[in-house]
Protein backbone atom coordinates (compact mmCIF):
# COMPACT_ATOMS: atom_id res chain seq x y z
CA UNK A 1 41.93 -27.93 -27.52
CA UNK A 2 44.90 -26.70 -29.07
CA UNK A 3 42.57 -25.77 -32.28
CA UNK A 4 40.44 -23.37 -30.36
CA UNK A 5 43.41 -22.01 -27.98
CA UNK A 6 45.10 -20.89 -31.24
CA UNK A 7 41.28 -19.56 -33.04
CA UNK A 8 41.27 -17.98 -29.74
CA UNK A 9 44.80 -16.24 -29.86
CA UNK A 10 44.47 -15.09 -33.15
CA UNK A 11 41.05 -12.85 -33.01
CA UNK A 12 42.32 -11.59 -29.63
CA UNK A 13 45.52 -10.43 -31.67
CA UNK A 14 43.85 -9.55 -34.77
CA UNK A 15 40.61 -7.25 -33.03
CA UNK A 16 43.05 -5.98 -31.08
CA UNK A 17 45.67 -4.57 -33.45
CA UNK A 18 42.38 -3.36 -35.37
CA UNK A 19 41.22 -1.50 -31.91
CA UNK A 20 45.29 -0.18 -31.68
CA UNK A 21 45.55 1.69 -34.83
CA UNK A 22 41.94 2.89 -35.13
CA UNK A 23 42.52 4.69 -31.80
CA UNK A 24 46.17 5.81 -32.71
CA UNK A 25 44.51 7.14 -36.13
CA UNK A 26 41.51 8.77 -34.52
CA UNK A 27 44.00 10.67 -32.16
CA UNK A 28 44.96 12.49 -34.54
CA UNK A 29 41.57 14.34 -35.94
CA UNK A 30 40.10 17.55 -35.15
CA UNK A 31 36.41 18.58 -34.51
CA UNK A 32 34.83 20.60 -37.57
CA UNK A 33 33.88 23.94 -36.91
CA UNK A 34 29.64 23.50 -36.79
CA UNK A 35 30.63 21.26 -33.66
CA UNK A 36 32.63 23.55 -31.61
CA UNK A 37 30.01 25.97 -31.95
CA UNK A 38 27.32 24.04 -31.28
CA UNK A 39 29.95 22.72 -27.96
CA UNK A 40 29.88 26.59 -27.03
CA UNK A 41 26.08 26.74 -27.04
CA UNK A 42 25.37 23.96 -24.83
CA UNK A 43 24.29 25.55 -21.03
CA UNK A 44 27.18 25.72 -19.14
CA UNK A 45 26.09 23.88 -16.36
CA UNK A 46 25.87 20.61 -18.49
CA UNK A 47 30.20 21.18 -18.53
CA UNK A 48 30.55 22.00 -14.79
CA UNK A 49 30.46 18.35 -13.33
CA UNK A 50 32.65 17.24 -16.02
CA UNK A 51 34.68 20.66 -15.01
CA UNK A 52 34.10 19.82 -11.49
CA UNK A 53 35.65 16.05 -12.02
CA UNK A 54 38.82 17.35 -13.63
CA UNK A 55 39.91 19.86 -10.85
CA UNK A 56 39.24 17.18 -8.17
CA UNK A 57 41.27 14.46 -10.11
CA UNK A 58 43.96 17.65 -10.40
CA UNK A 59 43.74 18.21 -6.69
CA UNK A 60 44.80 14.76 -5.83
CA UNK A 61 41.39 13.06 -4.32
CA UNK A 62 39.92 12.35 -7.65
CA UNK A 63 39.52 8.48 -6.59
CA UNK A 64 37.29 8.77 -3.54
CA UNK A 65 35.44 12.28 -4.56
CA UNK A 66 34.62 10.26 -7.49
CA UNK A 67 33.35 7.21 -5.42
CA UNK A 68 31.69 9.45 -2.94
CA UNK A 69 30.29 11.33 -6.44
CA UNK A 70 28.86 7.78 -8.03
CA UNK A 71 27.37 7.16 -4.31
CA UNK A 72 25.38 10.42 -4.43
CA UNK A 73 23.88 9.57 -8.16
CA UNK A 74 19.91 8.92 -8.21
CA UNK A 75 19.80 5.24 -9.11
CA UNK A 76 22.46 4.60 -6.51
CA UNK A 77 20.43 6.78 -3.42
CA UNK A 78 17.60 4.94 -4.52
CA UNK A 79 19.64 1.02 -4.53
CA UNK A 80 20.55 2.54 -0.94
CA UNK A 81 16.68 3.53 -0.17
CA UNK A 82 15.43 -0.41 -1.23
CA UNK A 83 18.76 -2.13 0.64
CA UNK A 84 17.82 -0.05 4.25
CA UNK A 85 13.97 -0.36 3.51
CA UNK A 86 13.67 -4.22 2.68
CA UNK A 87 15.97 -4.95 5.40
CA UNK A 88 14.55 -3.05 8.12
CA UNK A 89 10.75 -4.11 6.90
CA UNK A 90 11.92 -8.05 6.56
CA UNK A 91 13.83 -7.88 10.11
CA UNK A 92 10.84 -5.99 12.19
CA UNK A 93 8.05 -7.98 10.36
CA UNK A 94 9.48 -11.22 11.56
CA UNK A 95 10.17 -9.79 15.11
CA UNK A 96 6.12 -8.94 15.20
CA UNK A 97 5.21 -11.98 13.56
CA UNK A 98 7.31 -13.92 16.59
CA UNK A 99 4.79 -11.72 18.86
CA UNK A 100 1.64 -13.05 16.99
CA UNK A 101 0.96 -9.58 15.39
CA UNK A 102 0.95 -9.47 11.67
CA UNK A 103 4.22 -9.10 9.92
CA UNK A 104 2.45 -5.91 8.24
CA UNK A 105 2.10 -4.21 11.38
CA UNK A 106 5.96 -4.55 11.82
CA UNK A 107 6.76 -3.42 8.04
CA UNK A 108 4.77 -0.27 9.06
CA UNK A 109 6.77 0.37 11.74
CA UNK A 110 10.21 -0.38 10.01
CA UNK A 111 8.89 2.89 7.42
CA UNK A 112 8.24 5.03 10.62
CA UNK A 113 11.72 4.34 12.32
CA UNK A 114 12.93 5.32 8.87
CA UNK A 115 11.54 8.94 9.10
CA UNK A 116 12.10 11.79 11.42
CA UNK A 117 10.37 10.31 14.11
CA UNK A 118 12.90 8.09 15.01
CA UNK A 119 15.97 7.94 12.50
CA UNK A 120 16.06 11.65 11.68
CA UNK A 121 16.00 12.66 15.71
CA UNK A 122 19.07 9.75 16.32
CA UNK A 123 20.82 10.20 13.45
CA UNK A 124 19.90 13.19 11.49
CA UNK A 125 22.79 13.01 8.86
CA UNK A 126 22.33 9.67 8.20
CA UNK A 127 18.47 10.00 7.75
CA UNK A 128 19.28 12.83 5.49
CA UNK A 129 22.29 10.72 3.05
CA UNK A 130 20.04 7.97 2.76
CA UNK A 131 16.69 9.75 2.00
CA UNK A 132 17.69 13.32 0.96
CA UNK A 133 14.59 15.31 -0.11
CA UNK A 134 15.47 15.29 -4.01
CA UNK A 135 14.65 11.79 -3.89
CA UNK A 136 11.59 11.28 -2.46
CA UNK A 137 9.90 11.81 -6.07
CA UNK A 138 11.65 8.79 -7.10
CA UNK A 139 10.66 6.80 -4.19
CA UNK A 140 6.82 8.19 -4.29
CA UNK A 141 6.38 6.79 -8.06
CA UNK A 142 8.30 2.84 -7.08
CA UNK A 143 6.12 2.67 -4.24
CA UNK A 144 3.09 3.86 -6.16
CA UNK A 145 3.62 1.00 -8.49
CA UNK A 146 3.91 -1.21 -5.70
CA UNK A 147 0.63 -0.09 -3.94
CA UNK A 148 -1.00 -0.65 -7.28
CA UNK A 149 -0.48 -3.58 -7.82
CA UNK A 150 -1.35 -4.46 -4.19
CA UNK A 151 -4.82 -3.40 -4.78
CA UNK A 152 -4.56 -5.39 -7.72
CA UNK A 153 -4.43 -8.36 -5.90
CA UNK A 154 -6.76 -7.30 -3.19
CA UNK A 155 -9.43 -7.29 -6.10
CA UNK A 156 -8.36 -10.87 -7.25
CA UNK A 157 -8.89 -12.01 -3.65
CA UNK A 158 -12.30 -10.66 -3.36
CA UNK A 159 -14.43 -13.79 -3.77
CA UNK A 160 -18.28 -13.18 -5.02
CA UNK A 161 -18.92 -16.84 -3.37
CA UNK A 162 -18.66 -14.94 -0.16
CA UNK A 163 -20.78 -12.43 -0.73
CA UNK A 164 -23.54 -14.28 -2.24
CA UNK A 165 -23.73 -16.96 0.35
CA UNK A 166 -23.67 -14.73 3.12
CA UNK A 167 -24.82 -11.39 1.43
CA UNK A 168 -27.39 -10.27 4.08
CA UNK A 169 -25.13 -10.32 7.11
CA UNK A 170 -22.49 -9.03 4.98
CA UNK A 171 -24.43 -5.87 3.63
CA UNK A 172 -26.12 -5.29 7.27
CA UNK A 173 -22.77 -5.38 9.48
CA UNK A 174 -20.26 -4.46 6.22
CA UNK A 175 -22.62 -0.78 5.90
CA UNK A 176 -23.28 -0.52 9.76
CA UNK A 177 -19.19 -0.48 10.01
CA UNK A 178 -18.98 2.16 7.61
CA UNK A 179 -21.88 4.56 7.99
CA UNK A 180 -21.71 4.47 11.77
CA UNK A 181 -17.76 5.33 11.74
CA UNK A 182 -18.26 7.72 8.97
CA UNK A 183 -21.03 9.78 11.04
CA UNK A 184 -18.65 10.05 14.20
CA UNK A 185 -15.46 10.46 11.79
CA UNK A 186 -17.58 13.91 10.28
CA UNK A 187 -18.93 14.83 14.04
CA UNK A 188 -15.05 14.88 14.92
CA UNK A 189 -13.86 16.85 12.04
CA UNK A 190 -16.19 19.93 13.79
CA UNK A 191 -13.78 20.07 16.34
CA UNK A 192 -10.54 19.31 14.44
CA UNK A 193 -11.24 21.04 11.68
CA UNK A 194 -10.46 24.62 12.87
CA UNK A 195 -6.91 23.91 14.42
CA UNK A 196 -5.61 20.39 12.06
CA UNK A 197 -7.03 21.16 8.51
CA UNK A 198 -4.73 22.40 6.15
CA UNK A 199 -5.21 26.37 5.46
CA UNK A 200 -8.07 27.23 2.34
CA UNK A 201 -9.53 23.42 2.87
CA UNK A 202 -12.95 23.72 2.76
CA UNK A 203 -14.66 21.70 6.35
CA UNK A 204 -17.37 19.57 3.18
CA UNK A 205 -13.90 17.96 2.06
CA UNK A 206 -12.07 17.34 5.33
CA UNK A 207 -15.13 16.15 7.47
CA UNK A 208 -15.89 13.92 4.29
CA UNK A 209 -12.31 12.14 4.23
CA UNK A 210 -12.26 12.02 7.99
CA UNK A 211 -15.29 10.29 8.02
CA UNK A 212 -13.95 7.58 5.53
CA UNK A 213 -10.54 7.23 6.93
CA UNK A 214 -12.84 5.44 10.07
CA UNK A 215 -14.15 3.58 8.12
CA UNK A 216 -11.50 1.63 6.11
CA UNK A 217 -11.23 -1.77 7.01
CA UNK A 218 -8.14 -3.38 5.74
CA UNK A 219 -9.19 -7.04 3.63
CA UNK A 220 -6.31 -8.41 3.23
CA UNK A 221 -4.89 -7.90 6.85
CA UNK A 222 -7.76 -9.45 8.18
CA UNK A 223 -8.25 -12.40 5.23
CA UNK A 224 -4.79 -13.00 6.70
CA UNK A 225 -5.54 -13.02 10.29
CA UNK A 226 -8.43 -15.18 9.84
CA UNK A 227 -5.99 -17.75 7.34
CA UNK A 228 -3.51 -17.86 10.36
CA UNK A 229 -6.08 -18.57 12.78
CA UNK A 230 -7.43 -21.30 11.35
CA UNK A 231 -10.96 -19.48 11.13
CA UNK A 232 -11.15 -19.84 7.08
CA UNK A 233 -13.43 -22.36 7.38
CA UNK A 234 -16.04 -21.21 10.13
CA UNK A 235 -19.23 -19.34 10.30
CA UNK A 236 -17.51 -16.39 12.01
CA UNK A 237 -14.56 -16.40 9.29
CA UNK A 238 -16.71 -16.77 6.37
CA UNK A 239 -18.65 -14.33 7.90
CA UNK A 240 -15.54 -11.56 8.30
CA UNK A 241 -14.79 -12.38 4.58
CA UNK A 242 -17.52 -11.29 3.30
CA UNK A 243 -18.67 -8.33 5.33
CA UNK A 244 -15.05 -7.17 4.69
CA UNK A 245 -15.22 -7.82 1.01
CA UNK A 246 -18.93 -5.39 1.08
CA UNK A 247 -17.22 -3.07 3.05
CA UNK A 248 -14.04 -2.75 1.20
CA UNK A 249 -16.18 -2.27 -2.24
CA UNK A 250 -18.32 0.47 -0.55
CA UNK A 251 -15.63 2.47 1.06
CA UNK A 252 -13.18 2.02 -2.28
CA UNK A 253 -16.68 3.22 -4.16
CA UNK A 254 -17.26 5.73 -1.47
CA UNK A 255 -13.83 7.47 -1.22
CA UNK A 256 -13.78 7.87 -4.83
CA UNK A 257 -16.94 10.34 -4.68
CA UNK A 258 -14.82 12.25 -2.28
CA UNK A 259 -12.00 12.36 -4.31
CA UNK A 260 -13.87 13.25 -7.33
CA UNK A 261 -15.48 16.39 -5.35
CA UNK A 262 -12.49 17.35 -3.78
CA UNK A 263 -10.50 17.19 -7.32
CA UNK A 264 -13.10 18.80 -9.03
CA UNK A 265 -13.50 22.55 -9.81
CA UNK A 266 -16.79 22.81 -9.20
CA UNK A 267 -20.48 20.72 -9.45
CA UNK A 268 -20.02 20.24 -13.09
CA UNK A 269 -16.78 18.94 -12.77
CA UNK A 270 -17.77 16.97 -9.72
CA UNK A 271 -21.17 15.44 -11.51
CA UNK A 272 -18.72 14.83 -14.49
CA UNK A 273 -16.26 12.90 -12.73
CA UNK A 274 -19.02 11.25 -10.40
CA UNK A 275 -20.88 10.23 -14.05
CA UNK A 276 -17.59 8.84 -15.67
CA UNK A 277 -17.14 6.63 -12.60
CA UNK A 278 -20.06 5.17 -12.09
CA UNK A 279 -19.95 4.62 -15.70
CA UNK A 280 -16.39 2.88 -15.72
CA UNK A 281 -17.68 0.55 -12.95
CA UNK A 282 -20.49 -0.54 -15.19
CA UNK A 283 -18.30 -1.32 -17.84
CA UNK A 284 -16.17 -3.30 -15.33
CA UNK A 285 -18.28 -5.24 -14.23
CA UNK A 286 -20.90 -5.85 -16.57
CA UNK A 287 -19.09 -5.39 -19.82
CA UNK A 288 -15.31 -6.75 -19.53
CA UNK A 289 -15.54 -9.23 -16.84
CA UNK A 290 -17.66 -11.59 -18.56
CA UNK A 291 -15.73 -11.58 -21.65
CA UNK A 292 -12.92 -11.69 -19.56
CA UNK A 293 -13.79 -14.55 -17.83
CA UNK A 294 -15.18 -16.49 -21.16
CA UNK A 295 -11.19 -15.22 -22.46
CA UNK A 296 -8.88 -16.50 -19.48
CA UNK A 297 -11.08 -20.06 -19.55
CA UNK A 298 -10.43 -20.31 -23.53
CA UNK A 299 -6.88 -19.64 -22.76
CA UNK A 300 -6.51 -21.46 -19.64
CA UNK A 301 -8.33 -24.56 -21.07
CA UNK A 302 -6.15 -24.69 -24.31
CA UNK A 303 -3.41 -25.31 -21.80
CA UNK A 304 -1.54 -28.30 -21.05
CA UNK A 305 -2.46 -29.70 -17.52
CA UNK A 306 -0.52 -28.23 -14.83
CA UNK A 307 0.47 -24.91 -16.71
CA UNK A 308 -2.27 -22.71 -15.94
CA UNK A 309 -0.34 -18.96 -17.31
CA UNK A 310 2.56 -17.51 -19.46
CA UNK A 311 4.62 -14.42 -19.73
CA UNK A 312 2.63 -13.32 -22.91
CA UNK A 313 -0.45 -13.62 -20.80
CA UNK A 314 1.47 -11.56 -17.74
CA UNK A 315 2.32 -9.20 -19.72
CA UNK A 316 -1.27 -8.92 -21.05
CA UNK A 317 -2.73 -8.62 -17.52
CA UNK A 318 -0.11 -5.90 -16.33
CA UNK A 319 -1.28 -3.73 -19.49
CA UNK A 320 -4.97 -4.59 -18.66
CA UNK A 321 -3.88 -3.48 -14.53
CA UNK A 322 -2.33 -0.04 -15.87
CA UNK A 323 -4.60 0.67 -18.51
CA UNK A 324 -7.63 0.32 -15.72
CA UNK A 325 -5.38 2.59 -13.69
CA UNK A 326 -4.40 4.91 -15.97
CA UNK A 327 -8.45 5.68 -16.87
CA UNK A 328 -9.05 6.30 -13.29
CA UNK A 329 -6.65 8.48 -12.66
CA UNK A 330 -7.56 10.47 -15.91
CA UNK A 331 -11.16 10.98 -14.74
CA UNK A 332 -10.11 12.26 -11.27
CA UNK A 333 -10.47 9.53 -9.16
CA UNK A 334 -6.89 7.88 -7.95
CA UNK A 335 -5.28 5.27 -9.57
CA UNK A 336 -5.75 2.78 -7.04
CA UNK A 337 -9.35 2.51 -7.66
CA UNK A 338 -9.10 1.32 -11.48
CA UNK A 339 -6.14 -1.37 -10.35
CA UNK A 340 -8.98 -2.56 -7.68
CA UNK A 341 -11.81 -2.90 -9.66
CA UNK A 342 -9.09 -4.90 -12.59
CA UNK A 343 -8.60 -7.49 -9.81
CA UNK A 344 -12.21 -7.77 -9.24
CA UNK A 345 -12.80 -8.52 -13.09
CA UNK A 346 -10.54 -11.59 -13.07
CA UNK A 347 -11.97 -14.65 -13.26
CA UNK A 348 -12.55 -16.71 -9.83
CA UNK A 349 -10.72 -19.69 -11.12
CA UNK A 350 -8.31 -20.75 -8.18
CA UNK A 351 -5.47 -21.99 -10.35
CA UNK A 352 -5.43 -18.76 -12.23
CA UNK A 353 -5.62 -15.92 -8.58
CA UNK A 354 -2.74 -18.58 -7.36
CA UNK A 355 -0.92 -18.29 -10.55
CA UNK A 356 -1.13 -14.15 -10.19
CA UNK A 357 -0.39 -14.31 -6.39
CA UNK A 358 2.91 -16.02 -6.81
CA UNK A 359 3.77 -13.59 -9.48
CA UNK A 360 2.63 -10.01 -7.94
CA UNK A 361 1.80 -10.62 -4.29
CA UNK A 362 5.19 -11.50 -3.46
CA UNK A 363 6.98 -9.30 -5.51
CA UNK A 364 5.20 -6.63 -4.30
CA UNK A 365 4.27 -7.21 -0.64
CA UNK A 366 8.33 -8.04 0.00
CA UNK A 367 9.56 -5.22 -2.71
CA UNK A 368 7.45 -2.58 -3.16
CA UNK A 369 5.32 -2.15 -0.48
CA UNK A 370 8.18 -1.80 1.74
CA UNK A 371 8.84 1.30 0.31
CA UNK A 372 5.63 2.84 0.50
CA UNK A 373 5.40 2.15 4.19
CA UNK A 374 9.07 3.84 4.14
CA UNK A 375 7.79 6.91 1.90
CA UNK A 376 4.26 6.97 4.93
CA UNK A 377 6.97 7.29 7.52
CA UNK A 378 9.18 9.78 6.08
CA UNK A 379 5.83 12.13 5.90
CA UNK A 380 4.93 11.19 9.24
CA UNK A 381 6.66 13.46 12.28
CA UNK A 382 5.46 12.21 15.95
CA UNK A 383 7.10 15.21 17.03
CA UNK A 384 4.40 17.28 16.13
CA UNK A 385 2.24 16.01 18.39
CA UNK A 386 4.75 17.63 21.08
CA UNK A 387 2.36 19.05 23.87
CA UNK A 388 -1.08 16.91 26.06
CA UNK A 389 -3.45 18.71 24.20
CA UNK A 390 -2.08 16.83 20.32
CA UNK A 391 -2.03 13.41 22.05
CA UNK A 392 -5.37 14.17 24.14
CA UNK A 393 -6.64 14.77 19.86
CA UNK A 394 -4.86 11.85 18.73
CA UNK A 395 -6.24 9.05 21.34
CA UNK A 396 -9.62 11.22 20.90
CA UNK A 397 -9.04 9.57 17.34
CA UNK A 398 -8.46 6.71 18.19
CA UNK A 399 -10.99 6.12 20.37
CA UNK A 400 -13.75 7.34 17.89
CA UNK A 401 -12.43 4.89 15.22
CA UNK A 402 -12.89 1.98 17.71
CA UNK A 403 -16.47 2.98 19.23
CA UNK A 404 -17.76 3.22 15.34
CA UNK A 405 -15.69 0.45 13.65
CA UNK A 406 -16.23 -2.09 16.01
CA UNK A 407 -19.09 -0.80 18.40
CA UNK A 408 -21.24 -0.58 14.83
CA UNK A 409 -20.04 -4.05 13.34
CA UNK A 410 -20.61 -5.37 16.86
CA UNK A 411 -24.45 -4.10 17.56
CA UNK A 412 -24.86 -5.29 13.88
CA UNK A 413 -23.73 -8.83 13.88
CA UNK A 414 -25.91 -9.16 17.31
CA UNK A 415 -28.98 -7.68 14.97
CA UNK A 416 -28.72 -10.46 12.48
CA UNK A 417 -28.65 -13.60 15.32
CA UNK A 418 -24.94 -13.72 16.16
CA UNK A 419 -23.87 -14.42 19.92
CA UNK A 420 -22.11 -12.05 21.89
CA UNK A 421 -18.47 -13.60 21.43
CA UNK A 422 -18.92 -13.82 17.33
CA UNK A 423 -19.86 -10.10 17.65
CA UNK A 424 -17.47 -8.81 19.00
CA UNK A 425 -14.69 -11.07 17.42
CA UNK A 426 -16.57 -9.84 14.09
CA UNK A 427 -16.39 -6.53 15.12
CA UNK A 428 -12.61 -6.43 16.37
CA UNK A 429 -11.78 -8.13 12.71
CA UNK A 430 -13.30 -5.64 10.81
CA UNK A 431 -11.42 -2.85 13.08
CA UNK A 432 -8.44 -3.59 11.45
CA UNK A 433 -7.26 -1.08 9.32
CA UNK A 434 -3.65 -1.78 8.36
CA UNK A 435 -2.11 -0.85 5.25
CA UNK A 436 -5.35 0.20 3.52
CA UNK A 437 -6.17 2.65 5.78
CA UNK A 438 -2.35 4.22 5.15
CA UNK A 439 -3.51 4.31 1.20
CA UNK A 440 -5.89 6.32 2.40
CA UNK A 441 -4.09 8.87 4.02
CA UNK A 442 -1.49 9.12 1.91
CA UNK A 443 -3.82 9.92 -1.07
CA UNK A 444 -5.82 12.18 1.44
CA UNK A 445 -1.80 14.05 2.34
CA UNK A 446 -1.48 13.95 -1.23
CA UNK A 447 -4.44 16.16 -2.13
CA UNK A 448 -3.67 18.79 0.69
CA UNK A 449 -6.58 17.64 2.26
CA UNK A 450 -4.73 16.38 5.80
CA UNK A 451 -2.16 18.54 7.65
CA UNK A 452 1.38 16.49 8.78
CA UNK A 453 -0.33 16.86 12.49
CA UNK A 454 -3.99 15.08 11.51
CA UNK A 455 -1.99 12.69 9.04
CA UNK A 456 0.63 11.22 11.97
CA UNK A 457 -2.54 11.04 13.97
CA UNK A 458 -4.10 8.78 11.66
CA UNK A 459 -1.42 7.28 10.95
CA UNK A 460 -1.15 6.09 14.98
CA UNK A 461 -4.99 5.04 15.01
CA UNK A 462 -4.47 2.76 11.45
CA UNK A 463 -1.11 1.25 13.69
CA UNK A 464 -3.23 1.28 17.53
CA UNK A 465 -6.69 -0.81 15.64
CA UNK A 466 -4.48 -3.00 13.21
CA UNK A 467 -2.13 -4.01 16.45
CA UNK A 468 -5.27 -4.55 19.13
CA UNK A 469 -7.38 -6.71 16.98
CA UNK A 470 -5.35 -10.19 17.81
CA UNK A 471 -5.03 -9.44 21.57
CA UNK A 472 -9.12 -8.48 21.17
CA UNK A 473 -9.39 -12.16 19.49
CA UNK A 474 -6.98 -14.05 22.12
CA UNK A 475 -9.09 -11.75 24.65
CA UNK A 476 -12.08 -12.95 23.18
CA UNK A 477 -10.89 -16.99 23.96
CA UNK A 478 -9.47 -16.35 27.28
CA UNK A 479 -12.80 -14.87 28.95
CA UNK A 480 -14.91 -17.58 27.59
CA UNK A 481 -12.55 -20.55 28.78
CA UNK A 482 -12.32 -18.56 32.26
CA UNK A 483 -16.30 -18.54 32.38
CA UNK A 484 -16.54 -22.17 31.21
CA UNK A 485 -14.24 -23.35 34.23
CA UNK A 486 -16.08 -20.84 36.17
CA UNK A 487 -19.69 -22.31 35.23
CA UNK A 488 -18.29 -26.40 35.52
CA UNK A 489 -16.97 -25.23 39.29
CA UNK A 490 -20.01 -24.02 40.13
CA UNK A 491 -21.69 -26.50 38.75
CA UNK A 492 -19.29 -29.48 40.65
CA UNK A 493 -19.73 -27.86 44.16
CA UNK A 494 -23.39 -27.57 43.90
CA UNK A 495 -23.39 -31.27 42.91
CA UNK A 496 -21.49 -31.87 46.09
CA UNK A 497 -23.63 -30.13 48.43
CA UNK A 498 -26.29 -32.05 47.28
């Protein structure tokens, strides 16, 4: 001990004295002429804050101007963005998990107290610290990430077992819940086109993304109702899977050909981007996720037992996520798409989806998902909607994306041999709409296609169907058991009278 305490003494003494007369020597020099010029070149607002700093040190406040200055930096707004967002999402998703609702339901309505609907008509200095407008580029990109690697895993979870043991229900009811919402979603865009669209939107791209934003039905909301519920393993649940894994292909599939014609500058562009697509699916599908699954076996198997991934292989899989990405969104179709169809071409092996789910699911449901349901309510302004006629429009909506989601899915399921109850329990599952739906319109806001009226609308009909579809289940439960005790009382006092 006393070895090192003197070892310890003397580099302190000797790096130091070194540190002392370099800086006592340096004080002394002078910057060479090139330098000063080059100083007097520089813009002159590069030397204001530094300006700025020295006059407020001079005036006597330097110490808290220059807190309140560090504060107001980007990185620490957006530290200040995650701390309010996480919080607020964690504390009113477990306050609407308490009430049986899912805690997604909650985290979208943590973003949309966030935003001018609530926080910014309370407290409209503090909305404006915490999220002031030159930050909301920031925030857009973090939560971007965070939505893309949510579809990510919303591709891993899409199971081809389901769909091939139940594929003809699943295509009948799956296509009936989008083509029947999508033809009432375009016959409502006639009449709110002319006073919601935005101004130079053609009515071929707004009735086209009204008519898919009915006809979203959110997968992993509803694979997680059904896991909670205990229905995993029966008809009906195996059922929901899979027409919601047919339906969430066809309307990811379908909502890229809108995008591609709204994006595109005309029917050559549109055919080009359509082509490329369709040609980048192939590829997917038929190219890289065999190889892909022949590659993660090889490297899986040369494993030792119990260690199914690494961080080499991680790492691999993020670049093969943004890469997918990264093509989509260079053809014209969003970025989302190309992150979905990467989850679909992992392999279906259940040690390697739970590997990638405890990696990226959490991280970005608890993280980064948060935010984008914070960035969804900062665009969203329920004070728009601020006479009868906007909320006559908005439950006009909502109404038309019940009657086609689940009225269609409903007379479907009946079609293929399914009793009444299953039916409409199948058709209240697939009427959730949750956070997918909010993808939707946010890429649809993005594009200029929505107006901020017809986008909070929306927004309120993806919140109304996601909220209504457990009551519609516990609804479901509660009319049968009441007819069953209904049927056995009958059935006792006739017994009697006899």
């Amino acid at each position: 001990m006393p070895k090192n305490v003197f070892f310890y003494a003397a580099v302190l003494l000797l790096f130091g004295t070194g540190i002392y007369f370099i800086l006592d020597y340096g004080s002394g020099l002078k910057p060479t002429a090139s330098a000063v010029a080059s100083q007097a070149e520089a813009p002159k607002t590069a030397q204001a804050p530094a300006a700025a700093t020295e006059a407020a040190k001079a005036s006597g406040g330097g110490i808290a101007q220059g807190l309140v200055k560090n504060v107001r930096e980007p990185l620490s707004i957006l530290l200040l963005q995650i701390i309010v967002i996480v919080a607020a999402a964690r504390l009113l998703g477990s306050l609407f998990h308490k009430i049986g609702q899912p805690p997604v339901i909650g985290e979208m309505v943590a973003g949309i107290l966030l935003g001018p609907s609530l926080l910014g008509l309370v407290a409209p200095t503090v909305q404006t610290f915490v999220f002031p407008a030159d930050s909301m580029g920031a925030l857009r990109m973090l939560s971007q990430v965070g939505v893309i690697l949510f579809m990510f895993v919303v591709g891993i979870e899409l199971d081809i077992k389901h769909l091939r043991q139940k594929a003809d229900a699943a295509v009948l009811v799956s296509h009936a819940s989008i083509v029947v919402p999508f033809f009432l979603g375009c016959a409502a865009a006639l009449f709110l086109y002319p006073s919601l669209a935005p101004a130079g939107v053609p009515f071929s791209a707004f009735g086209l993304f009204i008519g898919v934003s009915m006809s979203i039905t959110a997968f992993p909301v509803l694979a997680r109702i059904i896991e909670e519920r205990r229905m995993s393993r029966s008809v009906l649940g195996s059922t929901a899977i899979a027409c919601a894994a047919v339906d969430d292909v066809t309307a990811w599939c379908l909502l890229a050909a809108v995008v591609a014609i709204v994006k595109s500058t005309g029917i050559a562009g549109s055919l080009l981007t359509i082509g490329l697509t369709v040609l980048f699916i192939a590829g997917m599908l038929f190219v890289v996720r065999p190889r892909m699954n022949r590659y993660m076996s090889r490297i899986i198997g040369e494993r030792p037992e119990g260690q199914v991934g690494s961080m080499g292989l991680l790492a691999g899989i993020f670049v093969f996520v943004f890469v997918s990405a990264l093509f989509t969104e260079a053809i014209g179709i969003h970025a989302l798409f190309g992150a979905f169809l990467a989850g679909v071409c992992m392999p279906q092996d259940s040690r390697l989806r739970q590997f990638l789910r405890e990696r990226l699911e959490t991280f970005s449901s608890v993280l980064l998902l948060p935010l984008f349901f914070a960035f969804t309510g900062l665009r969203m302004q329920v004070g728009l909607l601020n006479d009868w006629g906007s909320w006559l429009m908005c439950l006009g909506i909502i109404t038309v994306a019940i009657v086609g989601k689940l009225g269609g899915s409903m007379a479907a399921a009946r079609w293929t041999g399914m009793s009444w109850g299953d039916s409409f329990s199948l058709g209240a599952l697939m009427n959730t709409r949750g956070l997918v739906e909010l993808i939707v319109l946010n890429l649809g806001y993005d594009l200029n296609i929505l107006s901020p009226r017809i986008f909070t609308m929306l927004v309120l009909m993806a919140l109304v169907t996601t909220f209504m579809t457990g009551p519609l289940l516990q609804l479901r439960h509660v009319v049968e058991r009441r007819w069953s005790l209904a049927v056995a009382s009958h059935g006792n006092q006739t017994h009697s009278s006899v």
